[in-house]
C-alpha atoms as a PDB file:
ATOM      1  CA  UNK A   1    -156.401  63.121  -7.329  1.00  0.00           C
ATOM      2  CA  UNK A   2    -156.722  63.063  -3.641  1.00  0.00           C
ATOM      3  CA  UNK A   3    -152.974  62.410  -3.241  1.00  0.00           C
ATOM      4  CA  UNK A   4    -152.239  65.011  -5.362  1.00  0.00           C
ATOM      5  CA  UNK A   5    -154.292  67.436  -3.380  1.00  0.00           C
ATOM      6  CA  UNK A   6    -152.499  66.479  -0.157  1.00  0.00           C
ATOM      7  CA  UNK A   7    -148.754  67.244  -1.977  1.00  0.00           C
ATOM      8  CA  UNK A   8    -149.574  70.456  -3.049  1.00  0.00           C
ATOM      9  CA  UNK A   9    -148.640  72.212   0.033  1.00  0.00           C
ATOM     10  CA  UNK A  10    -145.585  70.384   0.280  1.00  0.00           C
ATOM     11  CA  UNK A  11    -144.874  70.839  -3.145  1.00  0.00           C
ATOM     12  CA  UNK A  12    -145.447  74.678  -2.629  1.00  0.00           C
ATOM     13  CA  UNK A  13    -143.159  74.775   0.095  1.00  0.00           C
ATOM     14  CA  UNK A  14    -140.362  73.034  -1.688  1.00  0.00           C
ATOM     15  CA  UNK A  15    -140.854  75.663  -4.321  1.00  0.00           C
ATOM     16  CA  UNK A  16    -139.889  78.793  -1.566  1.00  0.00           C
ATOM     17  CA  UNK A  17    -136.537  77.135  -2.111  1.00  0.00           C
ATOM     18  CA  UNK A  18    -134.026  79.294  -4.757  1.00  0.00           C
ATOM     19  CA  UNK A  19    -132.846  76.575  -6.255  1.00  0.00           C
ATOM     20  CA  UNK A  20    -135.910  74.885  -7.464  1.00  0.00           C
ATOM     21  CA  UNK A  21    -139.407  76.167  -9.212  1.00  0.00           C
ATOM     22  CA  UNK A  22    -142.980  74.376  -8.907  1.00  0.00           C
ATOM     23  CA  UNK A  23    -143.278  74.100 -12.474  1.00  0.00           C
ATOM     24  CA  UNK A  24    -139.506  72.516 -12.187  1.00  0.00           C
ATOM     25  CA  UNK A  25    -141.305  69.839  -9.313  1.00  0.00           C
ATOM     26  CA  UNK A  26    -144.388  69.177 -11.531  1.00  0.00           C
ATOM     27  CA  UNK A  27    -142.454  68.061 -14.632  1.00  0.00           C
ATOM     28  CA  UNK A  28    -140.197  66.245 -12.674  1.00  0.00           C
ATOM     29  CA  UNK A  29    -143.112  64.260 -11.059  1.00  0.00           C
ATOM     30  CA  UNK A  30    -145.135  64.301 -14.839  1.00  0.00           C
ATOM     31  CA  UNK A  31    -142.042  63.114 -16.361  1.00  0.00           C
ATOM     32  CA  UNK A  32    -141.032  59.948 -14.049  1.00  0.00           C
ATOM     33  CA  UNK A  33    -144.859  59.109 -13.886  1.00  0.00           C
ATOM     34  CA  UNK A  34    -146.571  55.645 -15.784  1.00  0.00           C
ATOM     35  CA  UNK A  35    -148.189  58.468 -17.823  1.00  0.00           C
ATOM     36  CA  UNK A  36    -145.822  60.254 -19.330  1.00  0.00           C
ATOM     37  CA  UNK A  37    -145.269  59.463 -23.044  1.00  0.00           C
ATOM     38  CA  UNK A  38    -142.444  56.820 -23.968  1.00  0.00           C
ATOM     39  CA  UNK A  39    -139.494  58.711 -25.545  1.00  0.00           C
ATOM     40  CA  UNK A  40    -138.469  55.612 -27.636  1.00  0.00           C
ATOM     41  CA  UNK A  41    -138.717  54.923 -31.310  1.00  0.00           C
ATOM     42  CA  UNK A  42    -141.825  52.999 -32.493  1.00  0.00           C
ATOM     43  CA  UNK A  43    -140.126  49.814 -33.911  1.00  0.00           C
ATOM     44  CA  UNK A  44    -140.134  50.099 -37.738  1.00  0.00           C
ATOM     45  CA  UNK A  45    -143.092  48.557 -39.501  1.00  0.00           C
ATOM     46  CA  UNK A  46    -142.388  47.712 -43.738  1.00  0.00           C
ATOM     47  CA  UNK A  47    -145.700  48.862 -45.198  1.00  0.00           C
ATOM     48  CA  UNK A  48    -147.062  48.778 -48.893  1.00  0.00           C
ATOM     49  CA  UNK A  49    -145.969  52.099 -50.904  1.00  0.00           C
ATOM     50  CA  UNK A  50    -146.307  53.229 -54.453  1.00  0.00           C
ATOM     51  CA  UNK A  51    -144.425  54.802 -56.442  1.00  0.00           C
ATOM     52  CA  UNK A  52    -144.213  55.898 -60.011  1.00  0.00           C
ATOM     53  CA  UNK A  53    -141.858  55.113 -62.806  1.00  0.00           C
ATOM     54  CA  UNK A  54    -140.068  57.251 -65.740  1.00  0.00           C
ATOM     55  CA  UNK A  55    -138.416  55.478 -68.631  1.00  0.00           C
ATOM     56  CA  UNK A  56    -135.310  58.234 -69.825  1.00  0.00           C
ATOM     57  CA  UNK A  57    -133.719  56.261 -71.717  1.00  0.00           C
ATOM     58  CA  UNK A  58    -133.360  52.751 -73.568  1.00  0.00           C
ATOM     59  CA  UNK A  59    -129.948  52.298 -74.176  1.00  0.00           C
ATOM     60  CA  UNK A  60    -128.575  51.797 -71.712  1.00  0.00           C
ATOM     61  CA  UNK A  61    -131.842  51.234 -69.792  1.00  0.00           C
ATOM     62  CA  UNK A  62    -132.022  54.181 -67.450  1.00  0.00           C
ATOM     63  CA  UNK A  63    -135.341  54.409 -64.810  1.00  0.00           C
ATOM     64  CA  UNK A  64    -136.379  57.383 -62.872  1.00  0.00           C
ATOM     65  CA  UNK A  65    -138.503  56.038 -59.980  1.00  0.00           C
ATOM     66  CA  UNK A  66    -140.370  59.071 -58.191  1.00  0.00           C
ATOM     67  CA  UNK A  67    -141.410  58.522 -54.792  1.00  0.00           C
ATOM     68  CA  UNK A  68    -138.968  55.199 -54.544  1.00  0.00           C
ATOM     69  CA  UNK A  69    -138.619  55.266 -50.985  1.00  0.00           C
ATOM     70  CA  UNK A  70    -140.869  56.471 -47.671  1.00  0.00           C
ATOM     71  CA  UNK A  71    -140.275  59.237 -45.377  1.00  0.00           C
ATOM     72  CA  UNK A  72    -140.059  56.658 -42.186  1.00  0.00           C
ATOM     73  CA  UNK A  73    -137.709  54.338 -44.090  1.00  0.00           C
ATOM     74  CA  UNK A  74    -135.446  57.278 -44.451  1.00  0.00           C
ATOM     75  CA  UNK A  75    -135.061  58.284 -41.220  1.00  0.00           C
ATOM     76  CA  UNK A  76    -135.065  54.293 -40.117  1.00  0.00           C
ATOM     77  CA  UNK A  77    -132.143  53.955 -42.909  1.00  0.00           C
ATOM     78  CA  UNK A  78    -130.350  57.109 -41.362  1.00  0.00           C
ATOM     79  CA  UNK A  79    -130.430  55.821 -37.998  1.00  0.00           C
ATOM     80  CA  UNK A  80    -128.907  52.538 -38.721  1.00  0.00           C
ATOM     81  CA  UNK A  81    -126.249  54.217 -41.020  1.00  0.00           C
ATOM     82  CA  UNK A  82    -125.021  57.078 -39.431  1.00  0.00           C
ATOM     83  CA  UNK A  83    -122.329  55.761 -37.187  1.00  0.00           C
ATOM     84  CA  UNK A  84    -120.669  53.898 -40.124  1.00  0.00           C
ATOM     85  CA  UNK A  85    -119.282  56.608 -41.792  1.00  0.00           C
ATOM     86  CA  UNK A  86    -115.694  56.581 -43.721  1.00  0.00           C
ATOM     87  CA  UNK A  87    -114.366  58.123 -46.584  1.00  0.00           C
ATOM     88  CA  UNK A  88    -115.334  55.997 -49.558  1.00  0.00           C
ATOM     89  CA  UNK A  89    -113.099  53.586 -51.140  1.00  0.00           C
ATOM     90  CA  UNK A  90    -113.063  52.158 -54.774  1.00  0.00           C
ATOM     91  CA  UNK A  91    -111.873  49.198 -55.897  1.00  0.00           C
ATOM     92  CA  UNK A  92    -108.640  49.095 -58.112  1.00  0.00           C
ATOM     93  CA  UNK A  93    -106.270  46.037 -58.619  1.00  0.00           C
ATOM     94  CA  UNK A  94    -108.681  43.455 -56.606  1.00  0.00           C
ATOM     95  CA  UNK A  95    -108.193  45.862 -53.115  1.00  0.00           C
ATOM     96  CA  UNK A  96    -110.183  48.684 -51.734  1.00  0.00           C
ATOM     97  CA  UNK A  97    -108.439  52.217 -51.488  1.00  0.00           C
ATOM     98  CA  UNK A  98    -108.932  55.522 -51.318  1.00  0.00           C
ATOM     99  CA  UNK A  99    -108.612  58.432 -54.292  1.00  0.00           C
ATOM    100  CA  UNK A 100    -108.981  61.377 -54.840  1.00  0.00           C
ATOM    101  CA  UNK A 101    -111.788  60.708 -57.406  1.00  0.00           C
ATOM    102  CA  UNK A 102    -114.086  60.274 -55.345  1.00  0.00           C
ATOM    103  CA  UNK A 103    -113.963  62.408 -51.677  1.00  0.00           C
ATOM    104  CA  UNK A 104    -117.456  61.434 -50.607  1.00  0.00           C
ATOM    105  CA  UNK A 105    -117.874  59.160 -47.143  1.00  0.00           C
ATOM    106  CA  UNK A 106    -119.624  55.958 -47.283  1.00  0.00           C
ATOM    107  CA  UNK A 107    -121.364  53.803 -44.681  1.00  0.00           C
ATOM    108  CA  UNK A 108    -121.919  50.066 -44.955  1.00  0.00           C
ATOM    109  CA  UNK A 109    -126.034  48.985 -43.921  1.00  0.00           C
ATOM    110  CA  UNK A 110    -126.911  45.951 -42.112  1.00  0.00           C
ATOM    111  CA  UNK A 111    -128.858  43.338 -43.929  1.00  0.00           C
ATOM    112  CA  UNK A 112    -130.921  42.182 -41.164  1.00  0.00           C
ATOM    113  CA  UNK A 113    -132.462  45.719 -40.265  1.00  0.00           C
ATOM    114  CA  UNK A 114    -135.842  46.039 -41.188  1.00  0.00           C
ATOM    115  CA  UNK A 115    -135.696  48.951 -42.946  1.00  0.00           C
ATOM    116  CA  UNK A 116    -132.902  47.685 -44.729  1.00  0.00           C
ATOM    117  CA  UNK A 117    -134.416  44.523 -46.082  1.00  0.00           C
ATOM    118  CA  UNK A 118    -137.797  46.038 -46.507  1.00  0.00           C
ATOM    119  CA  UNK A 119    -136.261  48.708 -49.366  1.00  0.00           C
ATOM    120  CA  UNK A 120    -133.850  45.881 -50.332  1.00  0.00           C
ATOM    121  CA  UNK A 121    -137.204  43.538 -51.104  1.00  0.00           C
ATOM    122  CA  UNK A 122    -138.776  46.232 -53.086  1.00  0.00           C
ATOM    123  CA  UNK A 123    -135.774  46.672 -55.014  1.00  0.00           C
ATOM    124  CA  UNK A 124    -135.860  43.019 -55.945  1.00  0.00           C
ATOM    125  CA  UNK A 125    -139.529  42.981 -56.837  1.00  0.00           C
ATOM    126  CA  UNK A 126    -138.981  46.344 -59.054  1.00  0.00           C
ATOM    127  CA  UNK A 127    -136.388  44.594 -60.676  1.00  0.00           C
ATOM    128  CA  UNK A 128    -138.673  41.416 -61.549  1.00  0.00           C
ATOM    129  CA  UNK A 129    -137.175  38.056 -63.495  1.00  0.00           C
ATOM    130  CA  UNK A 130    -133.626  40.385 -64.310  1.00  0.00           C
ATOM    131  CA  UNK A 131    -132.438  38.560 -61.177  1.00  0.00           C
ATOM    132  CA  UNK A 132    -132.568  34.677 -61.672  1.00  0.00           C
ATOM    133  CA  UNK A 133    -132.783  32.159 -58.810  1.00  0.00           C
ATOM    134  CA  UNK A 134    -128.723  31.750 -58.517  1.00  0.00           C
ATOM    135  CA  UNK A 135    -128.178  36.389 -58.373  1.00  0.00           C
ATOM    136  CA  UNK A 136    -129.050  37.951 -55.337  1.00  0.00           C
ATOM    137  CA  UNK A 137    -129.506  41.873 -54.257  1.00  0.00           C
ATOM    138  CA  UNK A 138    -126.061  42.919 -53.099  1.00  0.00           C
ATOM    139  CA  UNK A 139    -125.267  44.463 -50.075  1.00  0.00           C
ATOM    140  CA  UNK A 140    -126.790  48.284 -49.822  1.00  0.00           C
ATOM    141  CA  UNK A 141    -124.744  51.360 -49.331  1.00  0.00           C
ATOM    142  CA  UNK A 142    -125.045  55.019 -47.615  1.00  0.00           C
ATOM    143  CA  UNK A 143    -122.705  57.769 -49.277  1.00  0.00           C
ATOM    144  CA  UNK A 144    -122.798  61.285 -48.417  1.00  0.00           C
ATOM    145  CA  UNK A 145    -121.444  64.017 -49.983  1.00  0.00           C
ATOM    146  CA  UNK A 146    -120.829  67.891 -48.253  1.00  0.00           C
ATOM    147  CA  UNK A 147    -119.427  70.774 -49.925  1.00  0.00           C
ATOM    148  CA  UNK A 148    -116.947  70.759 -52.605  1.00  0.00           C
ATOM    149  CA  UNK A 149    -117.149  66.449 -52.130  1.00  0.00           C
ATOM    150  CA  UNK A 150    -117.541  64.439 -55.602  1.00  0.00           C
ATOM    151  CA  UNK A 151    -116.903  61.671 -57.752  1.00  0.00           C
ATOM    152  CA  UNK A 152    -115.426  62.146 -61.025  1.00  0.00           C
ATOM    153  CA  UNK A 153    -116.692  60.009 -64.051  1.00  0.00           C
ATOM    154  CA  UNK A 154    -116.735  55.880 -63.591  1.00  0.00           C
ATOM    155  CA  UNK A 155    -119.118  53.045 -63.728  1.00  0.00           C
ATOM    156  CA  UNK A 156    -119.989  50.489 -61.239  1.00  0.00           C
ATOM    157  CA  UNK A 157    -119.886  47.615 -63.139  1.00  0.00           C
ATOM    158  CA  UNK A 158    -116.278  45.561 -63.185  1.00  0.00           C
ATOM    159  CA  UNK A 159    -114.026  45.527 -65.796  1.00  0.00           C
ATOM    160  CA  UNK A 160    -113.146  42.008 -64.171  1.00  0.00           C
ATOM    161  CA  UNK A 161    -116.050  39.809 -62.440  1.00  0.00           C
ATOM    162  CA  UNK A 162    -115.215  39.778 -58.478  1.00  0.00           C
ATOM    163  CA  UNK A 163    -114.884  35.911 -57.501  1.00  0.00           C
ATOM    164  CA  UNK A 164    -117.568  35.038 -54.455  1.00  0.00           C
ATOM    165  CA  UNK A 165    -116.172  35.168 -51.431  1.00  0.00           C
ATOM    166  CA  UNK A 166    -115.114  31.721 -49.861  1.00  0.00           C
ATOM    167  CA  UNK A 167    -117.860  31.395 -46.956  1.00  0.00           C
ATOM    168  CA  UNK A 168    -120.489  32.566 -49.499  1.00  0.00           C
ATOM    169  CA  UNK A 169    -123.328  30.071 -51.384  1.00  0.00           C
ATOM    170  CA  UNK A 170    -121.970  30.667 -54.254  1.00  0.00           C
ATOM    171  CA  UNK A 171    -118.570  29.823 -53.482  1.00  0.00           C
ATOM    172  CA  UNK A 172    -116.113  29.055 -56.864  1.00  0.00           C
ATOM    173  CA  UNK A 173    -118.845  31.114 -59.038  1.00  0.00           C
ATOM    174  CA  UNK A 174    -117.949  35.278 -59.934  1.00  0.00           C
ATOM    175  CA  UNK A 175    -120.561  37.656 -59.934  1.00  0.00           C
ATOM    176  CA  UNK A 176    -120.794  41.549 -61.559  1.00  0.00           C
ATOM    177  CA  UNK A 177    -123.193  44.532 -60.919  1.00  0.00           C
ATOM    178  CA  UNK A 178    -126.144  43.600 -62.861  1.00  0.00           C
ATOM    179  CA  UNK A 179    -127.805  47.168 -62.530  1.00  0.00           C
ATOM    180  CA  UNK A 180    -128.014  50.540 -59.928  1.00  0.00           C
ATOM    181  CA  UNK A 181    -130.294  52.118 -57.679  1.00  0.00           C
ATOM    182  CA  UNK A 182    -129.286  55.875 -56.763  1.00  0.00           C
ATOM    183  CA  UNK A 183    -132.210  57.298 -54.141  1.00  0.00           C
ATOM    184  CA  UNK A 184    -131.567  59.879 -52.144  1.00  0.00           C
ATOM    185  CA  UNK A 185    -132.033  60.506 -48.354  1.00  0.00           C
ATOM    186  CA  UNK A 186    -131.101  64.090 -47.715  1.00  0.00           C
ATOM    187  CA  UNK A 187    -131.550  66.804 -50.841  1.00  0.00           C
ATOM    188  CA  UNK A 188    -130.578  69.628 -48.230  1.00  0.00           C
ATOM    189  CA  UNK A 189    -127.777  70.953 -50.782  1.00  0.00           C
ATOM    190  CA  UNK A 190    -126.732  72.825 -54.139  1.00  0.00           C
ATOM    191  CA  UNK A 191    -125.900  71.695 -57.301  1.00  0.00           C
ATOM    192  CA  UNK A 192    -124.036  68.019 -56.856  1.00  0.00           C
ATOM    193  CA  UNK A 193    -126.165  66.379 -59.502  1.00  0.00           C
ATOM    194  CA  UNK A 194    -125.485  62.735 -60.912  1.00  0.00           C
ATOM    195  CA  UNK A 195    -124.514  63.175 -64.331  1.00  0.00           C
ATOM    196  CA  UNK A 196    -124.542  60.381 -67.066  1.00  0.00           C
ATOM    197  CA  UNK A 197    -122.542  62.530 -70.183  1.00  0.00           C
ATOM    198  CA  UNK A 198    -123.220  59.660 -72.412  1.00  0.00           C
ATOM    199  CA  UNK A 199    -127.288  59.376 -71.995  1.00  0.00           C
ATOM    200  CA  UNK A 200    -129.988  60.644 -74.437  1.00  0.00           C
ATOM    201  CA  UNK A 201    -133.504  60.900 -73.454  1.00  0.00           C
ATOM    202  CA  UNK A 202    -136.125  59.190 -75.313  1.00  0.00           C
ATOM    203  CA  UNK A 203    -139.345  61.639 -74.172  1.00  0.00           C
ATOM    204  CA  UNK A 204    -139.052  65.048 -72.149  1.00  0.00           C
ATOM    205  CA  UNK A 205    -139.219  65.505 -68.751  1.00  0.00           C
ATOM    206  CA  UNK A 206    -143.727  64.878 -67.385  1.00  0.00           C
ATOM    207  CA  UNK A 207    -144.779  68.689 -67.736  1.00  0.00           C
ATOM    208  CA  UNK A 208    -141.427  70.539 -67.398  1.00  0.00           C
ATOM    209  CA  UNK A 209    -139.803  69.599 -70.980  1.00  0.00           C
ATOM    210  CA  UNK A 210    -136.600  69.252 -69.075  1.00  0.00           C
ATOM    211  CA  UNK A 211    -136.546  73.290 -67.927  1.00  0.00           C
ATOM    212  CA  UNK A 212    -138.290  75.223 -65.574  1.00  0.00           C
ATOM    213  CA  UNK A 213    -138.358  75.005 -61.520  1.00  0.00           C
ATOM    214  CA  UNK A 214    -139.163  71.637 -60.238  1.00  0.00           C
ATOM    215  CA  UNK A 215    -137.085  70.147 -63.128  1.00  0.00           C
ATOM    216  CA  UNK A 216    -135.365  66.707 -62.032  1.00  0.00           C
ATOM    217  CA  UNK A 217    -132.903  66.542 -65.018  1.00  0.00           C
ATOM    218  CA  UNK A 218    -131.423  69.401 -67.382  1.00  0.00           C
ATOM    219  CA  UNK A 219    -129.375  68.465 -70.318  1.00  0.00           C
ATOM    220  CA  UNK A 220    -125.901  69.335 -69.774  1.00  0.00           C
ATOM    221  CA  UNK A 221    -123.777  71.821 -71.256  1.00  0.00           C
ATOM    222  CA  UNK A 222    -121.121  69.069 -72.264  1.00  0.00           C
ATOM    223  CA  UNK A 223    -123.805  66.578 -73.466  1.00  0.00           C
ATOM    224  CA  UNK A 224    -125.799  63.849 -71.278  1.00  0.00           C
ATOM    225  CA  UNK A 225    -128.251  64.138 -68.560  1.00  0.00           C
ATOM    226  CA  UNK A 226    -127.831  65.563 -65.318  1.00  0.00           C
ATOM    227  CA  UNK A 227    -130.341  64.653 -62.242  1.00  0.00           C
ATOM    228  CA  UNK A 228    -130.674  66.916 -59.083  1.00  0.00           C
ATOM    229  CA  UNK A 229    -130.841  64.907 -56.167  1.00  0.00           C
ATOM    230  CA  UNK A 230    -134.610  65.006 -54.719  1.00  0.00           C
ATOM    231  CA  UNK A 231    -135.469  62.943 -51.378  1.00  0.00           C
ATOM    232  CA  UNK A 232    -136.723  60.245 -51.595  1.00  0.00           C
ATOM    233  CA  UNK A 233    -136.450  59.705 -55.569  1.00  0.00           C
ATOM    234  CA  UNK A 234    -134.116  56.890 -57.447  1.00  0.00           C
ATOM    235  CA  UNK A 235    -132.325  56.259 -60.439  1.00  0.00           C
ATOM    236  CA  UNK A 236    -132.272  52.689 -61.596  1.00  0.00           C
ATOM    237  CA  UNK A 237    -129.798  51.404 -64.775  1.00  0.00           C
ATOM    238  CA  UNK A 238    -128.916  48.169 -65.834  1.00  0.00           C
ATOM    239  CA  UNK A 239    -125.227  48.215 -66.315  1.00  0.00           C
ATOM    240  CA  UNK A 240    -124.530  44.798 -68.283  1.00  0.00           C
ATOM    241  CA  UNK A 241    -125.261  43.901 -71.378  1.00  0.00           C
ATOM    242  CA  UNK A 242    -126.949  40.636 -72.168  1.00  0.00           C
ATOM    243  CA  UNK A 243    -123.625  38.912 -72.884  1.00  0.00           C
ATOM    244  CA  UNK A 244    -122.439  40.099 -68.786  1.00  0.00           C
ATOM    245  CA  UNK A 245    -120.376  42.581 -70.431  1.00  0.00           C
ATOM    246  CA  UNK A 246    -119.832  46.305 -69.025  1.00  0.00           C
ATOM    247  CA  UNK A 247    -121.833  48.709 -71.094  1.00  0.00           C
ATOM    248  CA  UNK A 248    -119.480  52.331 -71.000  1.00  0.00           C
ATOM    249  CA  UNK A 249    -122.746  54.105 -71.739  1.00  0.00           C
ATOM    250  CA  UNK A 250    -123.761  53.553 -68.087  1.00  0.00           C
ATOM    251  CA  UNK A 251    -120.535  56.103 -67.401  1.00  0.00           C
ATOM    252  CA  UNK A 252    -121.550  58.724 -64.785  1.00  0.00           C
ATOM    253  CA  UNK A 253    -120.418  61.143 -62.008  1.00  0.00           C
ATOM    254  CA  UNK A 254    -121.142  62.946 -58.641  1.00  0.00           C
ATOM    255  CA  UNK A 255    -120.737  66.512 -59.084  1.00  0.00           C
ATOM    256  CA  UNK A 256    -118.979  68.079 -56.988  1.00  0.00           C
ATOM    257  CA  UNK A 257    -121.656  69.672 -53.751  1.00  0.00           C
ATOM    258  CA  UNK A 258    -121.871  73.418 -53.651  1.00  0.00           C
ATOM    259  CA  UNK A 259    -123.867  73.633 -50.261  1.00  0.00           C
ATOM    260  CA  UNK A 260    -125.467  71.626 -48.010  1.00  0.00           C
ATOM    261  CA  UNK A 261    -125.453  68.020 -47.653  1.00  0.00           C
ATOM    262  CA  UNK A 262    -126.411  64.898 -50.001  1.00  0.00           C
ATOM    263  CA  UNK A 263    -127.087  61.495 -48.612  1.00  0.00           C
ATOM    264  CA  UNK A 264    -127.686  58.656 -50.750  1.00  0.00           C
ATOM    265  CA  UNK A 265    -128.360  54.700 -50.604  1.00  0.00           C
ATOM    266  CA  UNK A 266    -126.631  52.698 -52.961  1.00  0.00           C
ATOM    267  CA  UNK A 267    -127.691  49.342 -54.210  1.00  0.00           C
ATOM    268  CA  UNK A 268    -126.206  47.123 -56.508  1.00  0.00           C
ATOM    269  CA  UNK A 269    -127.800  43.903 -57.485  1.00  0.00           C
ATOM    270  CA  UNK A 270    -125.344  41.186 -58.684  1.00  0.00           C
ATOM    271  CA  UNK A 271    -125.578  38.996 -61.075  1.00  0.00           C
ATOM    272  CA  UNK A 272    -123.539  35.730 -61.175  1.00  0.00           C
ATOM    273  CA  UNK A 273    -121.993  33.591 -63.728  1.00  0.00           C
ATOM    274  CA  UNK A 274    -122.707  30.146 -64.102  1.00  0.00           C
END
């Protein structure tokens, strides 16, 4: 304090000068001082967190998991996606490419990030004895979608199991996606809702009976289920049947964005064959 009382004059007379203010001085001093507040992140921390569950239908088994993932793993999984960015690819003949079926960007997430592996672990437990000891949780995903963006009808299962690659455990073995999680990042948008045309419900909607604001899903014009993207909130589906098989009921789309931006974190646990 008694320091401080022996600048001010000084600091007053520097602040005669055009070019700088006192209050300019002060927050210069505040701001390089040991007591100023640390401007960088708090490293992430994985903590316990609930969330509910909403069976919507059996077959194929579709999931609606409100509440799936946390406010700080969102931002912690936009951070560590955001400079990945490309325009998604799809697979066709065994090689990635681009198509006009689906316009969206995409953005690979590292494994070893926290935040990563913490929603990746809860994924796994939500998903229980489905994944034996030899299937493992896939890498995760980041698409985003802005205005006008989509992708047109398809499943994510293949048609053809992918072989493993060479430097991988289970080297000589082939593997296919088991099941889905959809859950959404950033809701800040119109329409673009996922949309399985094939799905029937098996209950209505908790207190909305599928209508009214605050809905999640709406039956669609052309049949099926469509889901508005809400933050934070997942769909889970189980793409195989029990003989590894594609199941074409699983058949869904992006719709195309009116405003706004979607973000979304794709995860797709495979399964391999013996």
């Amino acid at each position: 304090m008694a320091a401080l009382a022996l600048s001010v004059p000084y600091l007053y007379h520097l602040a005669t000068s055009p070019n700088q203010s006192l209050s300019d001085i002060l927050l210069s001093i505040f701001h390089n001082s040991p007591f100023a507040a640390s401007t960088d992140p708090l490293p992430f921390t994985c903590t316990p967190h609930n969330y509910t569950t909403e069976i919507i239908s059996l077959s194929p088994l579709l999931v609606y998991i409100h509440s799936f993932l946390a406010p700080h793993e969102i931002t912690s999984l936009l951070a560590a996606g955001e400079p990945e960015f490309q325009p998604s690819e799809v697979v066709k003949n065994g090689r990635k490419q681009g198509t006009g079926d689906r316009t969206s960007s995409s953005a690979g997430l590292p494994r070893d990030n926290p935040a990563v592996q913490c929603v990746l672990d809860r994924a796994q437990s939500f998903m229980g004895t489905m994944l034996s000891a030899r299937d493992e949780i896939g890498p995760p995903q980041l698409v985003r979608y802005t205005a006008g963006q989509r992708y047109n009808v398809h499943h994510d299962w293949y048609e053809r199991p992918q072989p493993a690659r060479r430097e991988n455990m289970h080297r000589g073995r082939s593997w296919n996606r088991v099941a889905s999680f959809f859950a959404i990042l950033e809701d800040g948008c119109t329409e673009g809702e996922t949309y399985f045309p094939y799905v029937k419900t098996v209950a209505p909607q908790k207190g909305m009976n599928g209508r009214g604001k605050g809905a999640v899903w709406r039956e669609h014009e052309d049949g099926g289920l469509a889901f508005r993207p809400v933050k934070g909130n997942s769909l889970f589906w189980v793409n195989l049947h029990a003989n590894g098989t594609g199941d074409t009921m699983t058949m869904h789309a992006g719709l195309p964005l009116g405003e706004g931006l979607k973000t979304a974190m794709n995860i797709w646990p495979r399964h391999y064959y013996p």
